[in-house]
C-alpha atoms as a PDB file:
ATOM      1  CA  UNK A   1     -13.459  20.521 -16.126  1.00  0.00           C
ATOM      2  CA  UNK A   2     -13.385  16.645 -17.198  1.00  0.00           C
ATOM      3  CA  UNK A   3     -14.554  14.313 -14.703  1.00  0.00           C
ATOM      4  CA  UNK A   4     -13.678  10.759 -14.815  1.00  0.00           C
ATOM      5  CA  UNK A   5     -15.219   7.437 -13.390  1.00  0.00           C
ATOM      6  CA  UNK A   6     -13.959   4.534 -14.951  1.00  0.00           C
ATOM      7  CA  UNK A   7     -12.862   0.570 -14.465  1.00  0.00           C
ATOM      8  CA  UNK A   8     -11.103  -1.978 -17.253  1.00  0.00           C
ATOM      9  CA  UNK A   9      -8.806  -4.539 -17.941  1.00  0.00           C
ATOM     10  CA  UNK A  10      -6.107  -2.990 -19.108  1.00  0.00           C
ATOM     11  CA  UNK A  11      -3.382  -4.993 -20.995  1.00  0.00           C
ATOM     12  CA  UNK A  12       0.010  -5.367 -18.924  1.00  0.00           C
ATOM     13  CA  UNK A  13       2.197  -7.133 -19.987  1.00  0.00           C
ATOM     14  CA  UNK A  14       0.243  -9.645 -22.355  1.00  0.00           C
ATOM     15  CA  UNK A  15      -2.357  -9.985 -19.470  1.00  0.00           C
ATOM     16  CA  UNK A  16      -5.744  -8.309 -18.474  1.00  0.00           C
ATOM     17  CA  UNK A  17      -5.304  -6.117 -15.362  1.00  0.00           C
ATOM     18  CA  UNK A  18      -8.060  -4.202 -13.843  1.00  0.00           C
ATOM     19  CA  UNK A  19      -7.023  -0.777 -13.563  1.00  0.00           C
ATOM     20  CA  UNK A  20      -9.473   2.403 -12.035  1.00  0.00           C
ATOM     21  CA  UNK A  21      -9.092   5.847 -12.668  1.00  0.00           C
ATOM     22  CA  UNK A  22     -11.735   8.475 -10.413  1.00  0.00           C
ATOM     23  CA  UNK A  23     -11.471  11.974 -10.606  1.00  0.00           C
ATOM     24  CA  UNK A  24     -13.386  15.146 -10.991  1.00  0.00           C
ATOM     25  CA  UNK A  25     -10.942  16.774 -13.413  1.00  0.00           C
ATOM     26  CA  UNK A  26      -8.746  15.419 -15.216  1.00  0.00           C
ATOM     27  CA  UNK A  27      -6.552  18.180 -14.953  1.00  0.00           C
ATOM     28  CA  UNK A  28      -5.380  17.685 -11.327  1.00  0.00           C
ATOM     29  CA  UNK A  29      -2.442  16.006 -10.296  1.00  0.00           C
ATOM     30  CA  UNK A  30      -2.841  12.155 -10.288  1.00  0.00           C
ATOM     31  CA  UNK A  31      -1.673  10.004  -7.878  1.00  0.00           C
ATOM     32  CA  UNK A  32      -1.632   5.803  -7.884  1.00  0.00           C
ATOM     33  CA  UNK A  33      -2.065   4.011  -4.478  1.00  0.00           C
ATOM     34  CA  UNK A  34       0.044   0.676  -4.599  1.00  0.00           C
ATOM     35  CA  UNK A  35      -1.054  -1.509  -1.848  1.00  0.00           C
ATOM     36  CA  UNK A  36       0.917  -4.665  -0.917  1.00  0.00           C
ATOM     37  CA  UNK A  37       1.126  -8.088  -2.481  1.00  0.00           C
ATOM     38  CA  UNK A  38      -2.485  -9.551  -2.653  1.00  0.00           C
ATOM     39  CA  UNK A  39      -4.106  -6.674  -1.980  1.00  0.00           C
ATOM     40  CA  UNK A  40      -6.766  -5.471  -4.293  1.00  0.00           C
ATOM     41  CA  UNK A  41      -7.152  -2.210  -3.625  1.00  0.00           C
ATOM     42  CA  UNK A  42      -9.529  -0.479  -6.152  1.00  0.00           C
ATOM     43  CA  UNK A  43     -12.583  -2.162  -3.859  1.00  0.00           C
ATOM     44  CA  UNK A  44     -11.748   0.628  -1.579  1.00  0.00           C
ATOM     45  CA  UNK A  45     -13.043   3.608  -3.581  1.00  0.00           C
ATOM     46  CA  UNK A  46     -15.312   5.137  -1.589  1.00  0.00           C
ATOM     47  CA  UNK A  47     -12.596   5.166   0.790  1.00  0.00           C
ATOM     48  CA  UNK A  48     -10.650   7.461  -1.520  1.00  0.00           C
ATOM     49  CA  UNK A  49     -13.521   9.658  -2.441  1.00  0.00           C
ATOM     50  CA  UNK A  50     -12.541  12.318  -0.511  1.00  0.00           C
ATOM     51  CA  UNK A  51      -9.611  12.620  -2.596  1.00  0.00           C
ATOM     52  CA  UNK A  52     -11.424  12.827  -6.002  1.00  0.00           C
ATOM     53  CA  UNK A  53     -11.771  16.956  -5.728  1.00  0.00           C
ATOM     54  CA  UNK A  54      -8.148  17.699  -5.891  1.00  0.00           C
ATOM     55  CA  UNK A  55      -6.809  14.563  -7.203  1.00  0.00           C
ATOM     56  CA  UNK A  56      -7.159  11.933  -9.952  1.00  0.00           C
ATOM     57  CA  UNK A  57      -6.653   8.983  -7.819  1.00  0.00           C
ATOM     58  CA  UNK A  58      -5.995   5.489  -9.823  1.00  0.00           C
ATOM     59  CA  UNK A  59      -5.757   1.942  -8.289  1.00  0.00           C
ATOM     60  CA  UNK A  60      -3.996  -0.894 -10.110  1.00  0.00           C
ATOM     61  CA  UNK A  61      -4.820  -4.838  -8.913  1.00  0.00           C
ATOM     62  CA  UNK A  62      -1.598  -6.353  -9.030  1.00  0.00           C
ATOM     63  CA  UNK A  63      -1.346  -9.978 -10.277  1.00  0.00           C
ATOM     64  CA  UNK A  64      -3.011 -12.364  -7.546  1.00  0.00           C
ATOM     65  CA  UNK A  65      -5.291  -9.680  -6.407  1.00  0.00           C
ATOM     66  CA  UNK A  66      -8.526  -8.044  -6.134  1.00  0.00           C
ATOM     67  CA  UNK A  67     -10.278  -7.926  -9.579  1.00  0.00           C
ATOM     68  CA  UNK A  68      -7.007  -9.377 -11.337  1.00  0.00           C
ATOM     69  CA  UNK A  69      -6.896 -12.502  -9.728  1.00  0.00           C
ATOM     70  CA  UNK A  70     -10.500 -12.764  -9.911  1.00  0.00           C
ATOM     71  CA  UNK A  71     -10.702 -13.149 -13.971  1.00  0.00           C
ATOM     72  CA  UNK A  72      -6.659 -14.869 -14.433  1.00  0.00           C
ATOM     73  CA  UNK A  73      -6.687 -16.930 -11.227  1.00  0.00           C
ATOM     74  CA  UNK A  74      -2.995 -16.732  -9.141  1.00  0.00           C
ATOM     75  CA  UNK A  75       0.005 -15.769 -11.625  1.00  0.00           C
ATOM     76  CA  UNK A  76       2.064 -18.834 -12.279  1.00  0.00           C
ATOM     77  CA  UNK A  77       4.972 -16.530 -11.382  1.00  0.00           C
ATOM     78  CA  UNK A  78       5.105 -14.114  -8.386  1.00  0.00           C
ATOM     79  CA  UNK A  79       8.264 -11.842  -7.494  1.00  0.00           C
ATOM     80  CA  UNK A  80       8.500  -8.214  -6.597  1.00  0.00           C
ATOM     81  CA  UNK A  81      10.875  -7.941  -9.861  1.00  0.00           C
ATOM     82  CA  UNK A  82       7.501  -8.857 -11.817  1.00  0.00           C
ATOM     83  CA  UNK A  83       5.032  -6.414 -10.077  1.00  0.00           C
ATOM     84  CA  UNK A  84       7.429  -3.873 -10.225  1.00  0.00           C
ATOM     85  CA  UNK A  85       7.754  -4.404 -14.149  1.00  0.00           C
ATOM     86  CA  UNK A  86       3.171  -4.785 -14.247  1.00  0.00           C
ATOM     87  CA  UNK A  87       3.261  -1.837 -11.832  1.00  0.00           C
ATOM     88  CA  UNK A  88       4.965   0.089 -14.962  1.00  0.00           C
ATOM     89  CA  UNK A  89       3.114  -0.665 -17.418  1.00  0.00           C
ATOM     90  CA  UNK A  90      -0.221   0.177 -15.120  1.00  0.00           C
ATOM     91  CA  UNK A  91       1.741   3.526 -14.610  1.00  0.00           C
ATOM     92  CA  UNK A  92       1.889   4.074 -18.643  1.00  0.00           C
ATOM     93  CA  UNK A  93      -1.168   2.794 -18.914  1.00  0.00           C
ATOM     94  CA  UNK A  94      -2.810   5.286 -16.309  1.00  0.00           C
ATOM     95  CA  UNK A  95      -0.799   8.472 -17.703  1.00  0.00           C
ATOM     96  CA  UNK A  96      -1.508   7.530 -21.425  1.00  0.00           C
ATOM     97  CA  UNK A  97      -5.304   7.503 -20.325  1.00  0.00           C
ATOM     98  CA  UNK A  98      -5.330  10.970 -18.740  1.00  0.00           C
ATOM     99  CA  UNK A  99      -2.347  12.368 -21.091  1.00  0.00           C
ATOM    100  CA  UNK A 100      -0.529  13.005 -18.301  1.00  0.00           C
ATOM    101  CA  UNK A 101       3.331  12.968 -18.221  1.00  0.00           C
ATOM    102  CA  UNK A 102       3.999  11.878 -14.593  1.00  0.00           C
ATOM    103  CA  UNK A 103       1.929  10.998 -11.335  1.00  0.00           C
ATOM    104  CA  UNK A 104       2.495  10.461  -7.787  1.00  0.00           C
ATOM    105  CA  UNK A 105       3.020   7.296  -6.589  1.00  0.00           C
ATOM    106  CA  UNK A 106       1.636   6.368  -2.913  1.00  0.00           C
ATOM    107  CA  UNK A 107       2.780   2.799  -1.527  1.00  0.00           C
ATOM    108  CA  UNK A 108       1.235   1.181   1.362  1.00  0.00           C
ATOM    109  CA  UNK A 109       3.389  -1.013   3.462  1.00  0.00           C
ATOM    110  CA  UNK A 110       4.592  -4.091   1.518  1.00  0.00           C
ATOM    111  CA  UNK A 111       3.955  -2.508  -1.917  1.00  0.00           C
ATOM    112  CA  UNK A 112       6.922   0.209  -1.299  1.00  0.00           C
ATOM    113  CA  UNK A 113       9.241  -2.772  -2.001  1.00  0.00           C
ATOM    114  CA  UNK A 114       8.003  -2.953  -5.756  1.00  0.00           C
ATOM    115  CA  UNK A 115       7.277   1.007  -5.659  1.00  0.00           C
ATOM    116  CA  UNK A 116      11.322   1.348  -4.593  1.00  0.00           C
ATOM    117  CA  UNK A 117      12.084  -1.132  -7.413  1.00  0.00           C
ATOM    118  CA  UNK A 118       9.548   1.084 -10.063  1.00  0.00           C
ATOM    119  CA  UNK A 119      11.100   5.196  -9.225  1.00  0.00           C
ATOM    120  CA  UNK A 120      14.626   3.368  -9.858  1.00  0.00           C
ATOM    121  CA  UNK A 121      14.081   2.283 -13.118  1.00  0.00           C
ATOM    122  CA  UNK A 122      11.828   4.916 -14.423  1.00  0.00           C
ATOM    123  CA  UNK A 123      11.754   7.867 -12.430  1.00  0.00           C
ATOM    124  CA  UNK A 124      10.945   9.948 -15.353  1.00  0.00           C
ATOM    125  CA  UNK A 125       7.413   8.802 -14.886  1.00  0.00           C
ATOM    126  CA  UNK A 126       7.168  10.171 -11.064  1.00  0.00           C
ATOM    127  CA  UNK A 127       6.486  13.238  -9.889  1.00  0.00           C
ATOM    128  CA  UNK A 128       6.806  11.896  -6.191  1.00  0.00           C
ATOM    129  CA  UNK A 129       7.169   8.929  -4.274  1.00  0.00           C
ATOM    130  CA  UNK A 130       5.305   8.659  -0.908  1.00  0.00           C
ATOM    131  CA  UNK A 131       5.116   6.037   1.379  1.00  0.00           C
ATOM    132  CA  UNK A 132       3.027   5.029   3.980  1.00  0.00           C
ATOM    133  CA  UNK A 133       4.590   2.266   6.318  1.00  0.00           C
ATOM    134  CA  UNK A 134       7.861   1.712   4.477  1.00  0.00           C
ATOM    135  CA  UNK A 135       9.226  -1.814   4.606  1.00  0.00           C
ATOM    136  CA  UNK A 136      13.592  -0.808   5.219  1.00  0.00           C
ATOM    137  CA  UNK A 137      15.305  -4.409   6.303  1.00  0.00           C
ATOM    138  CA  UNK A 138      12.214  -7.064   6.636  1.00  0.00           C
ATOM    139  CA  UNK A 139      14.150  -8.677   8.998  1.00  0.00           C
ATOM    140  CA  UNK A 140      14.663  -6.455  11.398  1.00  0.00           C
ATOM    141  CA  UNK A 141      11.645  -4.750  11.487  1.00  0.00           C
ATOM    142  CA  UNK A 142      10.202  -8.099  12.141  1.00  0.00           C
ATOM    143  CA  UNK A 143      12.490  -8.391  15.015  1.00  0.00           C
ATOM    144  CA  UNK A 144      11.844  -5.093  16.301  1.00  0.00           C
ATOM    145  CA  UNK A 145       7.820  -5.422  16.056  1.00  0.00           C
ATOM    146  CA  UNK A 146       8.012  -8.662  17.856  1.00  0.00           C
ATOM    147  CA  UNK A 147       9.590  -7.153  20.420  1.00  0.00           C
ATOM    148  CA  UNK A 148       7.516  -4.269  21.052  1.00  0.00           C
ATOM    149  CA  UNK A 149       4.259  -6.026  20.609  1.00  0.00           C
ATOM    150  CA  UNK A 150       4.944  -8.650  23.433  1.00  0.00           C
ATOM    151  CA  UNK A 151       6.700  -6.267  25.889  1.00  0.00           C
ATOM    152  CA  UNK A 152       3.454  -3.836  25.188  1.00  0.00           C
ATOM    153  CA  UNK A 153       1.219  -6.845  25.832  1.00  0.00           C
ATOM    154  CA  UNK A 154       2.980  -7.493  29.128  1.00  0.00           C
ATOM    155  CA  UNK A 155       2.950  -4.254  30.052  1.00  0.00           C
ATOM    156  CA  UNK A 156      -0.570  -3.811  29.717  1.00  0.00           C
ATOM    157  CA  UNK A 157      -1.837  -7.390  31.689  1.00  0.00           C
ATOM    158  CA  UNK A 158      -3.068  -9.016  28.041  1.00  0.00           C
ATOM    159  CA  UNK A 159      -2.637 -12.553  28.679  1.00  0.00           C
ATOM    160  CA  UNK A 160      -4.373 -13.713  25.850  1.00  0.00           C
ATOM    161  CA  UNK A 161      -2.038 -11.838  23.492  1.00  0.00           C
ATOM    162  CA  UNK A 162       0.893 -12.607  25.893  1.00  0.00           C
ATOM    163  CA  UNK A 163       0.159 -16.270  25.162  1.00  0.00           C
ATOM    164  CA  UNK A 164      -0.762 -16.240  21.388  1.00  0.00           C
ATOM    165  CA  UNK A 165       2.542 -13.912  20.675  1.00  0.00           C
ATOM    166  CA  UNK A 166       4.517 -16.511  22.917  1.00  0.00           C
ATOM    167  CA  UNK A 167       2.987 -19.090  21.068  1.00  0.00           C
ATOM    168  CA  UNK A 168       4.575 -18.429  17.582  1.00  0.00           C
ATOM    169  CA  UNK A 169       7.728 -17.161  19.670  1.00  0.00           C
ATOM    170  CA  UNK A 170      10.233 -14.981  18.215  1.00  0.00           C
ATOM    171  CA  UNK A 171      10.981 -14.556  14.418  1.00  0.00           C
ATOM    172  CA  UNK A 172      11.544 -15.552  11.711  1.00  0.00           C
ATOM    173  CA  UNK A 173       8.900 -18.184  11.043  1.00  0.00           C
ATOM    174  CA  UNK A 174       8.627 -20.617   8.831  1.00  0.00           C
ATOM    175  CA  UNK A 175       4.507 -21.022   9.082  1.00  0.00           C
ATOM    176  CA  UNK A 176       2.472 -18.134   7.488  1.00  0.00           C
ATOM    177  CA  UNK A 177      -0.112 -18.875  10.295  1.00  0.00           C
ATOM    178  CA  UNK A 178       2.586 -17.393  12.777  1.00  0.00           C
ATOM    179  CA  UNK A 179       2.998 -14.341  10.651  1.00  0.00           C
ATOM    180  CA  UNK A 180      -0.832 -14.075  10.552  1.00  0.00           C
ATOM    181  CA  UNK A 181      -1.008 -14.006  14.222  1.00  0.00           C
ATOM    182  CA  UNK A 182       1.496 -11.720  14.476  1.00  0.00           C
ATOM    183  CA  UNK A 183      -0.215  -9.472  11.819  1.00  0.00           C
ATOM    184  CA  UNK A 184      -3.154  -9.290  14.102  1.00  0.00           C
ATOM    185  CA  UNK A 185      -1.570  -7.189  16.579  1.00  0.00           C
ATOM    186  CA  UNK A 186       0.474  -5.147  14.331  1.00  0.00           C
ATOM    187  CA  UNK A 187      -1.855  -3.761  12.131  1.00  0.00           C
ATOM    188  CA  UNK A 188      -4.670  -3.166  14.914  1.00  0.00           C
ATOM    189  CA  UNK A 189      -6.287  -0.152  14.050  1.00  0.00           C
ATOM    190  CA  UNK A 190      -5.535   3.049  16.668  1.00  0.00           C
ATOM    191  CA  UNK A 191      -8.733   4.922  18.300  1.00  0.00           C
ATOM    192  CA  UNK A 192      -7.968   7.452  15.633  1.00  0.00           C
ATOM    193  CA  UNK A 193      -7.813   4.830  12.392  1.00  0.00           C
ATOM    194  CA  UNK A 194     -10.847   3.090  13.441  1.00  0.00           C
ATOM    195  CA  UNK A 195     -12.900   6.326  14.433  1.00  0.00           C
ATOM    196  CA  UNK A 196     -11.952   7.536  10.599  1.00  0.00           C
ATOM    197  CA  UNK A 197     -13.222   4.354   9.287  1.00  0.00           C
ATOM    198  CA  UNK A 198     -17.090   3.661  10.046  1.00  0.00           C
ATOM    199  CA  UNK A 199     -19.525   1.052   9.667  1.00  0.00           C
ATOM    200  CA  UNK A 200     -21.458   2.962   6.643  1.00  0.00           C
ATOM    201  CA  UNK A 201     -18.056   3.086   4.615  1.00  0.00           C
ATOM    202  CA  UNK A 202     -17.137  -0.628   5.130  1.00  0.00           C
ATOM    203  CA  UNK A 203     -21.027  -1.314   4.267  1.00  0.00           C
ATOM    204  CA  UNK A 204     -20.541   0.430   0.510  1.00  0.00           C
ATOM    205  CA  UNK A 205     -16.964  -1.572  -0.106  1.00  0.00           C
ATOM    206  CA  UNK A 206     -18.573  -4.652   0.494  1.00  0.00           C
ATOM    207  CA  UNK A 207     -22.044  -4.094  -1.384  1.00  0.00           C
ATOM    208  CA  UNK A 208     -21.183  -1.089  -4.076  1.00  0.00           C
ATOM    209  CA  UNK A 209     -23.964   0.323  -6.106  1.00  0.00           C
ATOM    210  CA  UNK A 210     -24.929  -1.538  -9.017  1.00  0.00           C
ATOM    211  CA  UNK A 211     -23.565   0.710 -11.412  1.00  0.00           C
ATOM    212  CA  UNK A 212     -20.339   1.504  -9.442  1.00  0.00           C
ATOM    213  CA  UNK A 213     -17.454   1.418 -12.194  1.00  0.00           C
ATOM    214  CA  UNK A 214     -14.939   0.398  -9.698  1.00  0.00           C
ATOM    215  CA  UNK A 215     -16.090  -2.956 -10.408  1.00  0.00           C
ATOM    216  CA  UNK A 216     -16.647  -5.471 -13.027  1.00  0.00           C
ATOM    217  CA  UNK A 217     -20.320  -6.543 -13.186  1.00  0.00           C
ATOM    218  CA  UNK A 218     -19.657 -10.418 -13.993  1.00  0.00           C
ATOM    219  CA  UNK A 219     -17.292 -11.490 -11.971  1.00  0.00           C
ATOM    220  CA  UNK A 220     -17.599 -13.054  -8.655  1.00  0.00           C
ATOM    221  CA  UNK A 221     -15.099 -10.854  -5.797  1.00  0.00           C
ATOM    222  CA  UNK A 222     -12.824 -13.010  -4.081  1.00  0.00           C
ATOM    223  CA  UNK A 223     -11.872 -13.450  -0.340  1.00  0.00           C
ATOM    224  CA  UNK A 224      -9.119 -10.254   0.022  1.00  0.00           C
ATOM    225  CA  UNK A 225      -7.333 -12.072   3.244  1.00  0.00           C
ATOM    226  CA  UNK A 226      -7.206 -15.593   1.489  1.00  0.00           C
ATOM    227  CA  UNK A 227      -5.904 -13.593  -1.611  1.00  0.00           C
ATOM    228  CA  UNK A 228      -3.223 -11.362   0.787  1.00  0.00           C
ATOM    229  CA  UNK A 229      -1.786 -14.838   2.803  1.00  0.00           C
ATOM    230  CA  UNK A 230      -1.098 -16.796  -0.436  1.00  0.00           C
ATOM    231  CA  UNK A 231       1.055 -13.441  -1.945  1.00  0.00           C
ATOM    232  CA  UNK A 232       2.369 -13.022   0.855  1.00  0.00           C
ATOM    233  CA  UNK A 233       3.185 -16.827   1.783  1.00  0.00           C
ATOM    234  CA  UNK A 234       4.828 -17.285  -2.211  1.00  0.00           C
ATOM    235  CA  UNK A 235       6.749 -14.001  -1.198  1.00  0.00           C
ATOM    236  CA  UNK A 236       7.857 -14.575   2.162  1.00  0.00           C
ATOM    237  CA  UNK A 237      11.733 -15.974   0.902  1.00  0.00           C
ATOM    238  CA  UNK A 238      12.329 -12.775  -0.874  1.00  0.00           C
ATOM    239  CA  UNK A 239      10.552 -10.173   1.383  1.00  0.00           C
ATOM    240  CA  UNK A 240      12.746 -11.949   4.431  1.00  0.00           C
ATOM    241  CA  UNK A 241      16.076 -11.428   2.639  1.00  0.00           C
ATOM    242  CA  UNK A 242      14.815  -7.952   1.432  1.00  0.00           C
ATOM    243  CA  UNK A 243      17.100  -4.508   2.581  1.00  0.00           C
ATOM    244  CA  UNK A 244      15.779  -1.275   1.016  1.00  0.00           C
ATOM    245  CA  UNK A 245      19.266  -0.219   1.377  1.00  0.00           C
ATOM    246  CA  UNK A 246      20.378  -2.433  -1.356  1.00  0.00           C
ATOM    247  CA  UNK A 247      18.418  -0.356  -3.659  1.00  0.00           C
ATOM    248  CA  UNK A 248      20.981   2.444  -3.024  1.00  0.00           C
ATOM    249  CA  UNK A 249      20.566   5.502  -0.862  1.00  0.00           C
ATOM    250  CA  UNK A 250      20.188   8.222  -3.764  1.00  0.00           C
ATOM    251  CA  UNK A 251      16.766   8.315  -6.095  1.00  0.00           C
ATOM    252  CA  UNK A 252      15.699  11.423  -8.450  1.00  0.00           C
ATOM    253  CA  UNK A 253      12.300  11.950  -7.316  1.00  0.00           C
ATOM    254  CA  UNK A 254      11.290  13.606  -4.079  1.00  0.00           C
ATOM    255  CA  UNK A 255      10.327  11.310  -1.249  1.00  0.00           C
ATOM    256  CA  UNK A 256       8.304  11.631   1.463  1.00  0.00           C
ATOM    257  CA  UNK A 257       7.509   9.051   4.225  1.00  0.00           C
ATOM    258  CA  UNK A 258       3.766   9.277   6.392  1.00  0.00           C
ATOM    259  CA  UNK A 259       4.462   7.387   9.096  1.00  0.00           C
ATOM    260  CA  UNK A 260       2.396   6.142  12.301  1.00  0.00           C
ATOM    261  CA  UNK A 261       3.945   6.122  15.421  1.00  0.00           C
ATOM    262  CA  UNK A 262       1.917   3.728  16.726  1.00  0.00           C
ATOM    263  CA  UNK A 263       3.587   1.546  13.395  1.00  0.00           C
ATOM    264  CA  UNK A 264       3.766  -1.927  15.135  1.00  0.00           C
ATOM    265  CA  UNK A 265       4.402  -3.380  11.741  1.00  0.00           C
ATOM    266  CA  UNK A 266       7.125  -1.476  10.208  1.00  0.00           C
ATOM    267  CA  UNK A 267       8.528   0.487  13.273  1.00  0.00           C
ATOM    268  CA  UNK A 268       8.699   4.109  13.106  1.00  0.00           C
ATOM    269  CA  UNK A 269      12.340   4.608  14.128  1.00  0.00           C
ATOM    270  CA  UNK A 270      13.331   1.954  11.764  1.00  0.00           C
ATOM    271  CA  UNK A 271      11.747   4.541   8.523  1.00  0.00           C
ATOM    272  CA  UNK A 272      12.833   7.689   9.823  1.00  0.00           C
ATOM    273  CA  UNK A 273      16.445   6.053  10.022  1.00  0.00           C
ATOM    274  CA  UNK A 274      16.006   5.106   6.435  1.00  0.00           C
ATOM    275  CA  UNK A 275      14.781   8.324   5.300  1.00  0.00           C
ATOM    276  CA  UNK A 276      17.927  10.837   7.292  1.00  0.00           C
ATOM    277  CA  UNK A 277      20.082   8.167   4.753  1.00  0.00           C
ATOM    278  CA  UNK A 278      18.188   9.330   1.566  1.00  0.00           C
ATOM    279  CA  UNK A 279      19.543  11.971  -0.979  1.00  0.00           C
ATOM    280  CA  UNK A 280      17.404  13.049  -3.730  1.00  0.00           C
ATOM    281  CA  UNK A 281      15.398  16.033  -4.516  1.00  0.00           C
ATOM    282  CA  UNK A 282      13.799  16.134  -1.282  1.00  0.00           C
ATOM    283  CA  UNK A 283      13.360  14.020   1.355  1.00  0.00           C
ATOM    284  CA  UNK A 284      10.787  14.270   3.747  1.00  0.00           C
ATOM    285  CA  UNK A 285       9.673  12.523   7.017  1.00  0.00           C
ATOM    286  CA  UNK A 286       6.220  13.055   8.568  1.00  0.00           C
ATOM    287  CA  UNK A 287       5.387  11.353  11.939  1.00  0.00           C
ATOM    288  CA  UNK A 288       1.828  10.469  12.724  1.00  0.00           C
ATOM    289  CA  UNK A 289       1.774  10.548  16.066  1.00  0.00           C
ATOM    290  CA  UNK A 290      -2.225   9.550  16.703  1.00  0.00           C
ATOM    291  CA  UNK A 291      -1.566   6.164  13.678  1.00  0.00           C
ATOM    292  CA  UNK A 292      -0.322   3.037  13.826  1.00  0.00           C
ATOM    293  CA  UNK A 293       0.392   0.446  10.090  1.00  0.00           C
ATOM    294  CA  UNK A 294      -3.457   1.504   8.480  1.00  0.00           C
ATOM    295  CA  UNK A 295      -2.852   5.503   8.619  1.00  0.00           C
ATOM    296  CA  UNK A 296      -4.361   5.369   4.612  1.00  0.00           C
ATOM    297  CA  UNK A 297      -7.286   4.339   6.203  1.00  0.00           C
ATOM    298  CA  UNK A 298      -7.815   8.266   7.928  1.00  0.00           C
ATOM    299  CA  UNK A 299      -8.180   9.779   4.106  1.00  0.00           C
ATOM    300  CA  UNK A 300      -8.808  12.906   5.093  1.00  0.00           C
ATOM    301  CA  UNK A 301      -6.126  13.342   6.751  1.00  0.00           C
ATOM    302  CA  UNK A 302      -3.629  11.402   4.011  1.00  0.00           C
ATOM    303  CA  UNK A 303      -5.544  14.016   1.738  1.00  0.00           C
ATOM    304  CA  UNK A 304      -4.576  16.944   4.274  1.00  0.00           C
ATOM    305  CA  UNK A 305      -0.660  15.561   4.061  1.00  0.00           C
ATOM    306  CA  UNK A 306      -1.039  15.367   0.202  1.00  0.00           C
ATOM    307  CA  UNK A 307      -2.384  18.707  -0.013  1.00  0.00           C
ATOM    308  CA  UNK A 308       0.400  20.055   1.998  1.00  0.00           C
ATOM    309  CA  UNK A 309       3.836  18.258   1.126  1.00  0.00           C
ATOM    310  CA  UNK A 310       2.980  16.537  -2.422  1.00  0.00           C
ATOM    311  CA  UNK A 311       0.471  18.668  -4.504  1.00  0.00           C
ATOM    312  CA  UNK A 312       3.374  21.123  -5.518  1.00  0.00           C
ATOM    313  CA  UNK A 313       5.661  18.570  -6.799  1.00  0.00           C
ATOM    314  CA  UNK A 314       2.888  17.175  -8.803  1.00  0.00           C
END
């Protein structure tokens, strides 16, 4: 049994990327969360602790985030096309450090448009794909949430959320601060995603042991919203014309969707549609019924899915 603990800046593609790789043995399966545009993910480590027994888990901060942006400032260029292409070389990077020959990669919400993009051009490097709030049509998921949050709000007497949600009105907007609002009611946590998230674990993201090598030691962090908006704002013309169906309905690597039903961001019944069109190895649709957009955030019981639907593929 090799353990493994270890942070760097990796070269990808002729520029420094900070790149984590945690794991008790580096004989189990490995698997590479890839979070959304702007979001620096490898902060959340002790999150993902839980996993580190039965999986090598590695976290990659995409150009303009976390630890990435932090050292290069924002990328002068920004497309999915180019994370998808870093996202590679993060993936050769990761398997070349562990001698591995393929992992499993887990997207979160808006990085399963890149992660669609990486298993169709290379998915000899992928033992799985799974996602967790799949982005389908942008558009009319947007249209759908909408729609769901302010009839909910209604429903339930909010006025204050009535009035903010028919503030921005319906979508699409031109003004990320509408799309912020709008984020703040579809990715509230559930009762169960905030009960699997406590105070002590937020505590260690934002002050980490000294000697914690999911972080570089002389760099200042910055602000992970601020960070999120301006990907997402320098995004927002592609991500509203984007259609995972353009992609193509056929892939060679299994795929498997975890999916809240409480999703307020990318609507439940909008993924599962997406996944009965799918052929490839396997295809595989798990509702959540107790989640909502920040399932990952309840790792034990992503780990508990893993276990059970991914860990033989791998």
């Amino acid at each position: 049994m090799s353990a493994i603990d270890e942070g760097l800046f990796a070269p990808i593609r002729g520029e420094e990327q900070w790149v984590t790789i945690r794991g008790r043995d580096r004989g189990n399966p490995v698997v590479m969360i890839l979070g959304g545009a702007g979001a620096g993910l490898s902060a959340l480590a002790p999150l993902f602790a839980p996993w580190e027994a039965e999986w090598t888990v590695a976290q990659w901060d995409q150009p303009g985030a976390g630890w990435t942006v932090a050292k290069n400032g924002p990328p002068a260029e920004l497309s999915f096309d180019r994370i998808a292409a870093d996202g590679l070389a993060a993936v050769e990077h990761v398997l070349q450090r562990l001698g591995a020959e393929k992992l499993v990669l887990f997207c979160l919400s808006g990085g399963s448009i890149p992660g669609l993009k990486m298993i169709k051009a290379r998915p000899d490097l992928f033992a799985a794909y799974v996602a967790q709030g799949q982005v389908t049509s942008w558009s009319r998921m947007e249209a759908l949430s909408y729609r769901m949050l302010l009839g909910q709000a209604r429903g339930r007497g909010d006025a204050a959320a009535v009035a903010d949600l028919e503030g921005i009105g319906p979508p699409p907007w031109s003004d990320v601060t509408a799309d912020a609002v709008h984020g703040t009611y579809a990715n509230a946590f559930t009762p169960a995603e905030a009960a699997a998230a406590p105070a002590e674990l937020w505590a260690t993201v934002r002050s980490p042991p000294r000697d914690a090598a999911w972080r570089p030691r002389d760099l200042a962090p910055v602000d992970p919203y601020a960070t999120s908006l301006e990907a997402f704002g320098r995004l927002k013309p592609e991500l509203a014309a984007f259609d995972a169906e353009s992609l193509g309905l056929t892939f060679d690597v299994p795929m498997l969707f975890f999916q809240g039903q409480q999703d307020h961001h990318t609507p439940a019944e909008e993924v599962e549609a997406y996944a009965a069109k799918l052929h490839a190895p396997l295809v595989r649709y798990i509702p959540l019924p107790e989640a909502g957009h920040s399932a990952i955030f309840m790792a034990d019981r992503m780990l508990a899915l893993l276990n059970e639907h991914v860990s033989a593929l791998a």
